[in-house]
C-alpha atoms as a PDB file:
ATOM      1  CA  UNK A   1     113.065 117.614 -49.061  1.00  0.00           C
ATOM      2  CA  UNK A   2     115.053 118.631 -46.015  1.00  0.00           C
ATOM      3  CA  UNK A   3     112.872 117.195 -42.604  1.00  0.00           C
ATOM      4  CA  UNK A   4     111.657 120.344 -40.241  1.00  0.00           C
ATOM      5  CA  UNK A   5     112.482 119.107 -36.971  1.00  0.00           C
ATOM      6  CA  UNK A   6     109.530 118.281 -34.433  1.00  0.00           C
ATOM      7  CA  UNK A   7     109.157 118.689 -30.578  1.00  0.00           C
ATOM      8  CA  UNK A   8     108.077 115.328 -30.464  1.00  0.00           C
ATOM      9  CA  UNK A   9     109.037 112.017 -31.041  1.00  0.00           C
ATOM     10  CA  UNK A  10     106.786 108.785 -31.179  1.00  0.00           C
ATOM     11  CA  UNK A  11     107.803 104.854 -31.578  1.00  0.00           C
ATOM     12  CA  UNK A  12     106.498 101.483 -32.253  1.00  0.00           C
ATOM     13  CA  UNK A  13     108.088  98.684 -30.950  1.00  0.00           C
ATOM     14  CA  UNK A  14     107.032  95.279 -33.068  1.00  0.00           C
ATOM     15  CA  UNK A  15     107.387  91.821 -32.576  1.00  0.00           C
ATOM     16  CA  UNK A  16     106.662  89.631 -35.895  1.00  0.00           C
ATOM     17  CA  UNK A  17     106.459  86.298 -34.905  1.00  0.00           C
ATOM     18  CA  UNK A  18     103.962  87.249 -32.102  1.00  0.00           C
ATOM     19  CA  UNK A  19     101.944  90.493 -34.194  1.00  0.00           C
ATOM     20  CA  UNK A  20     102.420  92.309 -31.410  1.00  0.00           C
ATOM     21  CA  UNK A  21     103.067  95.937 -30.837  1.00  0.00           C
ATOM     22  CA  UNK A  22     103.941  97.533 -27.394  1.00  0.00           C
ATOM     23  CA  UNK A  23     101.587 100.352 -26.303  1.00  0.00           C
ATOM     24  CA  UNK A  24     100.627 102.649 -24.153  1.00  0.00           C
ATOM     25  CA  UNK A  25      96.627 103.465 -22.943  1.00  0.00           C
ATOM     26  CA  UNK A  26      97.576 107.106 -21.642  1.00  0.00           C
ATOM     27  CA  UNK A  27      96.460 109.278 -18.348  1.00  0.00           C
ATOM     28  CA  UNK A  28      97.502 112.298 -19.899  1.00  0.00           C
ATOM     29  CA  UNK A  29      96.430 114.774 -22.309  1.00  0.00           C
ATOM     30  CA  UNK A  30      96.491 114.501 -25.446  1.00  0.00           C
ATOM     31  CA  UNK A  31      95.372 110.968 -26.413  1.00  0.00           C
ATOM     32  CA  UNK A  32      94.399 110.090 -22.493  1.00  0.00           C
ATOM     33  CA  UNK A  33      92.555 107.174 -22.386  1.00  0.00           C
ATOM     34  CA  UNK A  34      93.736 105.815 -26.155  1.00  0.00           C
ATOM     35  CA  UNK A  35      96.125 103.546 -27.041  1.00  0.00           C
ATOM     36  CA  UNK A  36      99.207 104.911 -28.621  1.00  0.00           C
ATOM     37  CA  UNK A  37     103.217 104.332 -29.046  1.00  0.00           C
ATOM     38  CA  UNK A  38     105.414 105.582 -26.526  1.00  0.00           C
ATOM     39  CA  UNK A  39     107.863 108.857 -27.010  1.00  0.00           C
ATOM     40  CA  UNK A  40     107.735 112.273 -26.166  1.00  0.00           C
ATOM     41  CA  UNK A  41     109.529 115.401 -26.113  1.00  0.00           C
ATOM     42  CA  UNK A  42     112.788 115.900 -27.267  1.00  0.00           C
ATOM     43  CA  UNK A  43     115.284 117.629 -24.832  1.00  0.00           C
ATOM     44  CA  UNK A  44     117.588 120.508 -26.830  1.00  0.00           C
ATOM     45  CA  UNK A  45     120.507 119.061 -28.666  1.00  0.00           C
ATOM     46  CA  UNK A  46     118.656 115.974 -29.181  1.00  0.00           C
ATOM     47  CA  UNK A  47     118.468 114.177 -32.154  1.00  0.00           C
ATOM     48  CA  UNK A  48     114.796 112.694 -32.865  1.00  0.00           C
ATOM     49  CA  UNK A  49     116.696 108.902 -32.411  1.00  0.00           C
ATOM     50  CA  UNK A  50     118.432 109.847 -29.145  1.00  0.00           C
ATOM     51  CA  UNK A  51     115.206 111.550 -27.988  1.00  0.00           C
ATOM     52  CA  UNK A  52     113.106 107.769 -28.889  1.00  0.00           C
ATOM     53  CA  UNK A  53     115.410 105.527 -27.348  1.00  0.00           C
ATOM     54  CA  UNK A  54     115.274 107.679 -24.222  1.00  0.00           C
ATOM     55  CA  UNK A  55     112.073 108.197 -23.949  1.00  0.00           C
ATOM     56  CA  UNK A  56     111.236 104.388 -24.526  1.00  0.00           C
ATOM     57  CA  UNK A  57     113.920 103.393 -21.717  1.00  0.00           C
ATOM     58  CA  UNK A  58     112.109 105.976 -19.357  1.00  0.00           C
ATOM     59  CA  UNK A  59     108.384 104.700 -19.872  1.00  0.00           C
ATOM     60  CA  UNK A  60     109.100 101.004 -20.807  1.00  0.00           C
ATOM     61  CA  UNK A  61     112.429 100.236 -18.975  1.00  0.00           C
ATOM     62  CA  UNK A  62     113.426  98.596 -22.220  1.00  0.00           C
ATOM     63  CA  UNK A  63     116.388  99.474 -24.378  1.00  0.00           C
ATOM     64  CA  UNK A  64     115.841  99.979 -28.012  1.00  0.00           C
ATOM     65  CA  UNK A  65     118.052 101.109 -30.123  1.00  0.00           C
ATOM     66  CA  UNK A  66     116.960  99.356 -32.989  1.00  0.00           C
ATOM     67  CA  UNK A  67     114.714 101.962 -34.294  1.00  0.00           C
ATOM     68  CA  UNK A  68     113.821 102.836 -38.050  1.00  0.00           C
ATOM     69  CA  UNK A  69     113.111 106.614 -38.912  1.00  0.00           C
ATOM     70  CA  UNK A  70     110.168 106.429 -40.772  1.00  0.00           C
ATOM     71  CA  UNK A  71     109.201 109.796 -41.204  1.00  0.00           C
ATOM     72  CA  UNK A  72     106.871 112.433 -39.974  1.00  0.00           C
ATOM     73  CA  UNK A  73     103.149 112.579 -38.607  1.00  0.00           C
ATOM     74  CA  UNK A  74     102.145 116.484 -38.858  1.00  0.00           C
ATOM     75  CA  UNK A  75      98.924 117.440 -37.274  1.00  0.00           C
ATOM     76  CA  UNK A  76      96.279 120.128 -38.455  1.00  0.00           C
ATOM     77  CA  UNK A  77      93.184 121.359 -36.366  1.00  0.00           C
ATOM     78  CA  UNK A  78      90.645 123.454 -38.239  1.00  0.00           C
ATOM     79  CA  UNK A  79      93.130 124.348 -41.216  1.00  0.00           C
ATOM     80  CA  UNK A  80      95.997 125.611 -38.186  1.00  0.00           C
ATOM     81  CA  UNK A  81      99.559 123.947 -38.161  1.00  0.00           C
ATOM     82  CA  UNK A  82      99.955 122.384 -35.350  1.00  0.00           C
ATOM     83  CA  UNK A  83     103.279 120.806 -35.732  1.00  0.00           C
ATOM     84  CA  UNK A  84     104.447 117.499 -35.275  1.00  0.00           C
ATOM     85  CA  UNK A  85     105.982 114.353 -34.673  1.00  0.00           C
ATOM     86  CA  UNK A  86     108.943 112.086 -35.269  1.00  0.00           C
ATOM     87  CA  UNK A  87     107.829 108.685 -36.700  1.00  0.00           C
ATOM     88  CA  UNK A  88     110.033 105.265 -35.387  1.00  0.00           C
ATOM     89  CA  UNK A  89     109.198 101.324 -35.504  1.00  0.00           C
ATOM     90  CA  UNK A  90     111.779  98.805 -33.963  1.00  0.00           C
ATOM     91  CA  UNK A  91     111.469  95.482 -34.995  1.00  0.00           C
ATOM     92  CA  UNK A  92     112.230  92.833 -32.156  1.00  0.00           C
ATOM     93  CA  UNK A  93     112.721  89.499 -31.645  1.00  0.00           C
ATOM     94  CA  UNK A  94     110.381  87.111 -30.047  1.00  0.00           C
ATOM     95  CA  UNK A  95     113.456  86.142 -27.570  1.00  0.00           C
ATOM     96  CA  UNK A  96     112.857  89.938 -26.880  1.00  0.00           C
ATOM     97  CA  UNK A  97     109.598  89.922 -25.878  1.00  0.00           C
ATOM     98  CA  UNK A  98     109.770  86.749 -24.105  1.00  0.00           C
ATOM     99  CA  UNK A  99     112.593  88.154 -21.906  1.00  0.00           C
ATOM    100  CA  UNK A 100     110.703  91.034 -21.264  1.00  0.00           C
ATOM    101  CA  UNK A 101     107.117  89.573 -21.413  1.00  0.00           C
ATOM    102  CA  UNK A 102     105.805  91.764 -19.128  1.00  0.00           C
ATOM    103  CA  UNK A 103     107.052  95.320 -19.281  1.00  0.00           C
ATOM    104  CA  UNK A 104     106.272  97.674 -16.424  1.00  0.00           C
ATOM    105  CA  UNK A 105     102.522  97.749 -16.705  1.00  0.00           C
ATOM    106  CA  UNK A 106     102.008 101.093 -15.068  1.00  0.00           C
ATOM    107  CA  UNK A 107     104.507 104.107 -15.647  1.00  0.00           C
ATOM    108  CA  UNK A 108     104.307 107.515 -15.312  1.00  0.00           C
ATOM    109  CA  UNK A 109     102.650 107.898 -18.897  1.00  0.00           C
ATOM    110  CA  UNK A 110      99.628 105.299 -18.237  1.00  0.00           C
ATOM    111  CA  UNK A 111      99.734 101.953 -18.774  1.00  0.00           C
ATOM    112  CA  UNK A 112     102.072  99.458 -20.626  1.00  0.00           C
ATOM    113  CA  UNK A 113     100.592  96.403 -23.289  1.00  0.00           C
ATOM    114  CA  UNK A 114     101.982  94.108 -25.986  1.00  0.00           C
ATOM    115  CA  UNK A 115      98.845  94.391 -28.049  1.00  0.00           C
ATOM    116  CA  UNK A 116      97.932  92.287 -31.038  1.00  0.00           C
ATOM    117  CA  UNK A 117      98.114  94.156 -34.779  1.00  0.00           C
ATOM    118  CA  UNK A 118      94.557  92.968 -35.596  1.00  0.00           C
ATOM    119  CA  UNK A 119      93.395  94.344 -32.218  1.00  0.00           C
ATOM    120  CA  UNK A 120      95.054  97.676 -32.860  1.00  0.00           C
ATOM    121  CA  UNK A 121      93.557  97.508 -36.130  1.00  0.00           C
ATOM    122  CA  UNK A 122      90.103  96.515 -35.662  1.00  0.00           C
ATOM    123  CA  UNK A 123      87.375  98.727 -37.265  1.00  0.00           C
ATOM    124  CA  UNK A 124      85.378  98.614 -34.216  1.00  0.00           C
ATOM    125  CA  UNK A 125      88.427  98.952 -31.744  1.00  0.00           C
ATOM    126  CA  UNK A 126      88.118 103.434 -30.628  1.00  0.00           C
ATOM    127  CA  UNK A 127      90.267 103.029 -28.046  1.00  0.00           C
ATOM    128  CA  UNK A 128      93.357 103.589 -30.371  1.00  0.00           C
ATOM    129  CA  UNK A 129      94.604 106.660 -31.223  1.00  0.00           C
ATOM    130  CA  UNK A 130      92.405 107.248 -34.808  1.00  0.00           C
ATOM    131  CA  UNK A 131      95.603 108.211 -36.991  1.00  0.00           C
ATOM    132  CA  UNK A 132      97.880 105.519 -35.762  1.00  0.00           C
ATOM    133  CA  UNK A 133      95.607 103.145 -36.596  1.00  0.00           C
ATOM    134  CA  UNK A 134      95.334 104.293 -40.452  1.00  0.00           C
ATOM    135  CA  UNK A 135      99.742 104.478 -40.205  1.00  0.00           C
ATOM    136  CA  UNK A 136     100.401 101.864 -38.515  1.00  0.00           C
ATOM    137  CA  UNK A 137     100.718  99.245 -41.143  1.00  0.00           C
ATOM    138  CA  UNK A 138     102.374 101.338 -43.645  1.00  0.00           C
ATOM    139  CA  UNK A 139     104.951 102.519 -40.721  1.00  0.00           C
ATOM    140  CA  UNK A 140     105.550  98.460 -39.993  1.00  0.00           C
ATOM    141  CA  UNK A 141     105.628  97.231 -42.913  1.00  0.00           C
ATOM    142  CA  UNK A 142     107.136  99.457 -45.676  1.00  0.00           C
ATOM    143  CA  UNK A 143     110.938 100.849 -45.641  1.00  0.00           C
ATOM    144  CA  UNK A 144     110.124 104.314 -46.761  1.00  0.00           C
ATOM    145  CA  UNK A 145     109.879 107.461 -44.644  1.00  0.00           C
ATOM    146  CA  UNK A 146     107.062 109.857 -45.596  1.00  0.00           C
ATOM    147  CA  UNK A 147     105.713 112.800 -44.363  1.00  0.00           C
ATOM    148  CA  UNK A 148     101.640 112.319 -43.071  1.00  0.00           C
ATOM    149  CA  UNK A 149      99.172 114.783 -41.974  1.00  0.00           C
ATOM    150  CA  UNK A 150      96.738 114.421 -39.880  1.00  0.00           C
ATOM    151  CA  UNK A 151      93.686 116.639 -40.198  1.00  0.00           C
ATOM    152  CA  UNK A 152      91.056 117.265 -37.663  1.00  0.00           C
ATOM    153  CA  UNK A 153      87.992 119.770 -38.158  1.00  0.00           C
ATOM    154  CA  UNK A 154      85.651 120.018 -35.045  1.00  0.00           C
ATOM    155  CA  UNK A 155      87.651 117.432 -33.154  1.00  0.00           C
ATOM    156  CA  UNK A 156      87.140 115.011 -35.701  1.00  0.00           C
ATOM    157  CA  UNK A 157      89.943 113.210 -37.927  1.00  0.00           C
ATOM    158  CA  UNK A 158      88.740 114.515 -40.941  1.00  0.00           C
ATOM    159  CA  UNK A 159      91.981 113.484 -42.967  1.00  0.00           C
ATOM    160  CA  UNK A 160      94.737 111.245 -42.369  1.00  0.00           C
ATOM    161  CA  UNK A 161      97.080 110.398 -45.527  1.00  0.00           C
ATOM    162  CA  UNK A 162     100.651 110.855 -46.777  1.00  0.00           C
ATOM    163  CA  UNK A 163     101.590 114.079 -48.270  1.00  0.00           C
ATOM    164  CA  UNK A 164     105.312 113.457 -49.353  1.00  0.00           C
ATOM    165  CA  UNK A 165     107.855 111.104 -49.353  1.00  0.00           C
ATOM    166  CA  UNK A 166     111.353 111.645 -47.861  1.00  0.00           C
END
């Protein structure tokens, strides 16, 4: 199965020995307010990898280039298309973090946090983005690259699972 390519492109950066995950609480539509990975829109002639790695120097100030395609998040609203997204996770070392413990807390996008997995993760916890927090495990942890949808009827997730693998 050949990838369609996305407008978007959205990334995880992971540090295992601390369970931590670098996020982003946006100010801007969509998401604003939730906690999400950084990315955004790629620029024409731009792979999905070029586009994440600049888009996660511009909000972060860090350079990654250690990402991981992992696939695709599609997004549906009332049975429409919607399109997309480009799915990366870089894994990082602690000395990473520790060199850059504190990443520019405020940036143009809203506001910068290594957050802890089980955090992210918590049942009670709706200030993360409601389909990243059913992905992000699988996007971490497994090797594969899959193609997900993400459903919403009313403005409700009404489905969130993997449709294909790549």
């Amino acid at each position: 199965m050949t990838t369609t390519r996305y407008k978007y492109t959205l990334g995880f950066i992971y540090c295992p020995e601390t369970e931590q995950v670098l996020f982003l609480n946006r100010q801007k539509l969509p998401w604003m307010g939730r906690w999400n990975g950084v990315g955004g829109k790629l620029d024409p002639e731009e792979s999905p990898l070029e586009c994440i790695i600049r888009e996660t120097e511009e909000e972060t100030g860090l350079k990654v280039s250690l990402y991981k395609d992992k696939g695709v998040l599609r997004w549906a609203r009332d049975g429409a298309d919607l399109g997309g997204v480009h799915l990366f996770v870089a894994e990082v070392p602690l000395l990473f973090v520790a060199d850059y413990k504190t990443p520019r807390c405020f940036c143009h996008e809203g506001v910068l946090d290594w957050k802890k997995l089980d955090w992210l993760l918590h049942k009670e916890n709706t200030g993360v983005v409601d389909n990243i927090q059913i992905l992000l495990l699988d996007l971490i942890f497994k090797d594969d690259r899959k193609v997900w949808i993400a459903e919403y009827t009313d403005g409700a997730l009404s489905r969130c699972e993997v449709i294909d693998t790549l």
